[in-house]
Protein backbone atom coordinates (compact mmCIF):
# COMPACT_ATOMS: atom_id res chain seq x y z
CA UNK A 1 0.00 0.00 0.00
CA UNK A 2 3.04 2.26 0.31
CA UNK A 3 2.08 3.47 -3.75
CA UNK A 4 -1.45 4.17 -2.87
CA UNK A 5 -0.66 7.99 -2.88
CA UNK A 6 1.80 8.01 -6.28
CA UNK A 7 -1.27 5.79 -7.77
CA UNK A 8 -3.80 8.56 -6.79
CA UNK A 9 -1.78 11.09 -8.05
CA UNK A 10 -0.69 9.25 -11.30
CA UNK A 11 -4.71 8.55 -11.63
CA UNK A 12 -6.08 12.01 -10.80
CA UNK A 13 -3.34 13.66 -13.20
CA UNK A 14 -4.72 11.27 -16.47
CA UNK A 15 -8.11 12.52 -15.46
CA UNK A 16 -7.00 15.76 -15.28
CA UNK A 17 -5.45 15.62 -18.78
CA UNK A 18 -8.42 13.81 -20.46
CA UNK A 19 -10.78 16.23 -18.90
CA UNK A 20 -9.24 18.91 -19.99
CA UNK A 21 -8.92 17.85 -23.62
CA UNK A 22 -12.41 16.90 -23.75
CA UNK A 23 -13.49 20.78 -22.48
CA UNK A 24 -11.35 22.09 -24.81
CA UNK A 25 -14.28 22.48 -27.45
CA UNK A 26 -16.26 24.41 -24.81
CA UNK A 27 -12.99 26.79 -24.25
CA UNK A 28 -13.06 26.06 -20.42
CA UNK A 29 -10.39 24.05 -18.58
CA UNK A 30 -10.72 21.36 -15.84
CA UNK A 31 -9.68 24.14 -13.13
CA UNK A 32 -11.75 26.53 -14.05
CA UNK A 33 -15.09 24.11 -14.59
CA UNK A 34 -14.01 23.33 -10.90
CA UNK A 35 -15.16 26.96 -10.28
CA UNK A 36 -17.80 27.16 -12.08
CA UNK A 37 -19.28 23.51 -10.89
CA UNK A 38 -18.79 24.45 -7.21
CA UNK A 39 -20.25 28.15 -7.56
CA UNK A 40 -23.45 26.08 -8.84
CA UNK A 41 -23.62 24.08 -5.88
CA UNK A 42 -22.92 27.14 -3.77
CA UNK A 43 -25.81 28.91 -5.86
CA UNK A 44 -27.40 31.58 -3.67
CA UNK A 45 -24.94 31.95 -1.41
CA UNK A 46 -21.85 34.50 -1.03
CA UNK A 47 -19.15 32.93 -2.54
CA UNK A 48 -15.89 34.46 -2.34
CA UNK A 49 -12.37 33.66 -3.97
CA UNK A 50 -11.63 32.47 -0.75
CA UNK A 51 -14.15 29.79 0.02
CA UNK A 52 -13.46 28.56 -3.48
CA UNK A 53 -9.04 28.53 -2.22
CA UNK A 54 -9.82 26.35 0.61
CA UNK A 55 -12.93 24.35 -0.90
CA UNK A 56 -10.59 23.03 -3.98
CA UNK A 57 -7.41 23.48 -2.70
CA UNK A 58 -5.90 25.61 -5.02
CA UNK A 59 -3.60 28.43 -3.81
CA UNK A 60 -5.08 32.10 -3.41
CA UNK A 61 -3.17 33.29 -6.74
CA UNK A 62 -4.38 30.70 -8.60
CA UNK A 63 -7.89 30.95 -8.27
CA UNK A 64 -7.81 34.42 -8.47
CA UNK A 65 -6.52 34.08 -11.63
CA UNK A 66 -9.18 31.21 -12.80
CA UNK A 67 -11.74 34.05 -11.66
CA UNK A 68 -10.12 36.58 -14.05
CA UNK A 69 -10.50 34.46 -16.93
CA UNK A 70 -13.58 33.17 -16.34
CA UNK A 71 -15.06 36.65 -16.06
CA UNK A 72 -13.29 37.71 -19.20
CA UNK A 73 -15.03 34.70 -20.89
CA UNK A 74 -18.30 36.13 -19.70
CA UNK A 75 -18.83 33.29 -16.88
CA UNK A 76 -18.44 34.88 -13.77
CA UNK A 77 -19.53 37.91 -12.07
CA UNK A 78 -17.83 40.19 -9.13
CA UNK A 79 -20.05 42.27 -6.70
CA UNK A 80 -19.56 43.82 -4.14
CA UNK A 81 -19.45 41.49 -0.83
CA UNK A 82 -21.84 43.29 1.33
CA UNK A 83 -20.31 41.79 4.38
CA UNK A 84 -16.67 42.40 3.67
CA UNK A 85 -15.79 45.76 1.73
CA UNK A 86 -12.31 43.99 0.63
CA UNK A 87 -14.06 40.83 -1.32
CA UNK A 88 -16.06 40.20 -3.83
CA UNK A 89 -19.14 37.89 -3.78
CA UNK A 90 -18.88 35.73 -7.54
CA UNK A 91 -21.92 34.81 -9.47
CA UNK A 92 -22.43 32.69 -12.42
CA UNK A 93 -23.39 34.84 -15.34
CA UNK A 94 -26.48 33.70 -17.63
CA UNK A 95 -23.61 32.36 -20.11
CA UNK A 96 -22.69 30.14 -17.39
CA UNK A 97 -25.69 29.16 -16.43
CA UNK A 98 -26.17 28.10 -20.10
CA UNK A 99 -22.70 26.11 -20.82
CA UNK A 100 -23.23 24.67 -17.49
CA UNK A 101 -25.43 21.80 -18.69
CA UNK A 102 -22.83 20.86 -21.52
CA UNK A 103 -19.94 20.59 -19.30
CA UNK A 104 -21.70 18.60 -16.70
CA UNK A 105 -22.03 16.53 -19.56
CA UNK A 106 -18.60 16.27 -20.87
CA UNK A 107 -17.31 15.77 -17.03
CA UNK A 108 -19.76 13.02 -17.29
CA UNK A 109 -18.78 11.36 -20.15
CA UNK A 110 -15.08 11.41 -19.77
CA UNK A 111 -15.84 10.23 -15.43
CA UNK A 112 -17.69 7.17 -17.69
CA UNK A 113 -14.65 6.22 -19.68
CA UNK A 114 -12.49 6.47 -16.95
CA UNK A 115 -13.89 4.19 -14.52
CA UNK A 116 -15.35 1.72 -17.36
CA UNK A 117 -13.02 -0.51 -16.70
CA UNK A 118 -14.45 -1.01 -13.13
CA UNK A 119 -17.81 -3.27 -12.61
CA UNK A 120 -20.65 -1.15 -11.61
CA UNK A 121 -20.37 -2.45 -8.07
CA UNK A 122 -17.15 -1.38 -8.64
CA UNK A 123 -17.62 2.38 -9.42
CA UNK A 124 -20.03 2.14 -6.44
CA UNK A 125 -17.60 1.19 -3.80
CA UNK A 126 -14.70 3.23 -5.06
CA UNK A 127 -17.15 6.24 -5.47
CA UNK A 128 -18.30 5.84 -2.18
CA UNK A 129 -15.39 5.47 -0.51
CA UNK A 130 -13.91 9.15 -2.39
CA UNK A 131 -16.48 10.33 -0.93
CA UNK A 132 -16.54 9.66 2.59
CA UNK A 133 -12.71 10.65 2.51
CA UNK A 134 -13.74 13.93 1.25
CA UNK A 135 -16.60 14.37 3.69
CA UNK A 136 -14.44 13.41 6.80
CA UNK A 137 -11.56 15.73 5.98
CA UNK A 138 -14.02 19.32 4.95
């Protein structure tokens, strides 16, 4: 079991890379449809760059600079956080809201092909067991 973490790694990175190829025809990369999928989740509430930092785990520059593009793509919106003058509060545009659909999709089919090697029962277990991982440690 000593691999287990150079085997997640080595796993996550191919998804990664095949997710990212497959979004390329909807001009949005794996990062920033992390954004975009967890501001629809978040959906009504004030999300700043923050939250989205320590939700995904990507560093403070690096997320503000997923935000930046994203906005400049017509995705994303800034106001004005009413409960912190210094932040912004980001919205999904209508755009997004539009796209969002197609890249669930996408993120679907490519999450297919990767674990189609598995048996259903499978993809159930090692779904589940993500999961509860992620749940314990947020």
């Amino acid at each position: 079991m000593n691999e287990f973490g150079y085997l997640l790694m080595n796993s996550a990175k191919k998804l990664r890379h095949a997710l990212n190829v497959a979004l390329e025809k909807h001009d949005v990369t794996s990062a920033q449809w992390a954004i975009l999928k967890h501001l629809q989740i978040l959906d009504g509430q004030a999300v700043t760059s923050r939250l989205l930092s320590d939700r995904l785990g990507f560093d403070k520059p690096t997320v503000s600079g997923i935000i930046s593009r994203l906005e400049q793509k017509g995705l994303l919106a800034k106001q004005a956080n009413t409960q912190d003058r210094r932040s912004f509060s980001l919205q999904l545009t209508p755009s997004a809201h539009e796209i969002l659909p197609q890249l669930e999709a996408t993120s679907q089919e490519v999450t297919a092909s990767f674990l189609s090697i598995y048996t259903p029962e499978e993809q159930r277990i090692f779904v589940a067991l993500l999961q509860k991982k992620l749940e314990r440690d947020e």
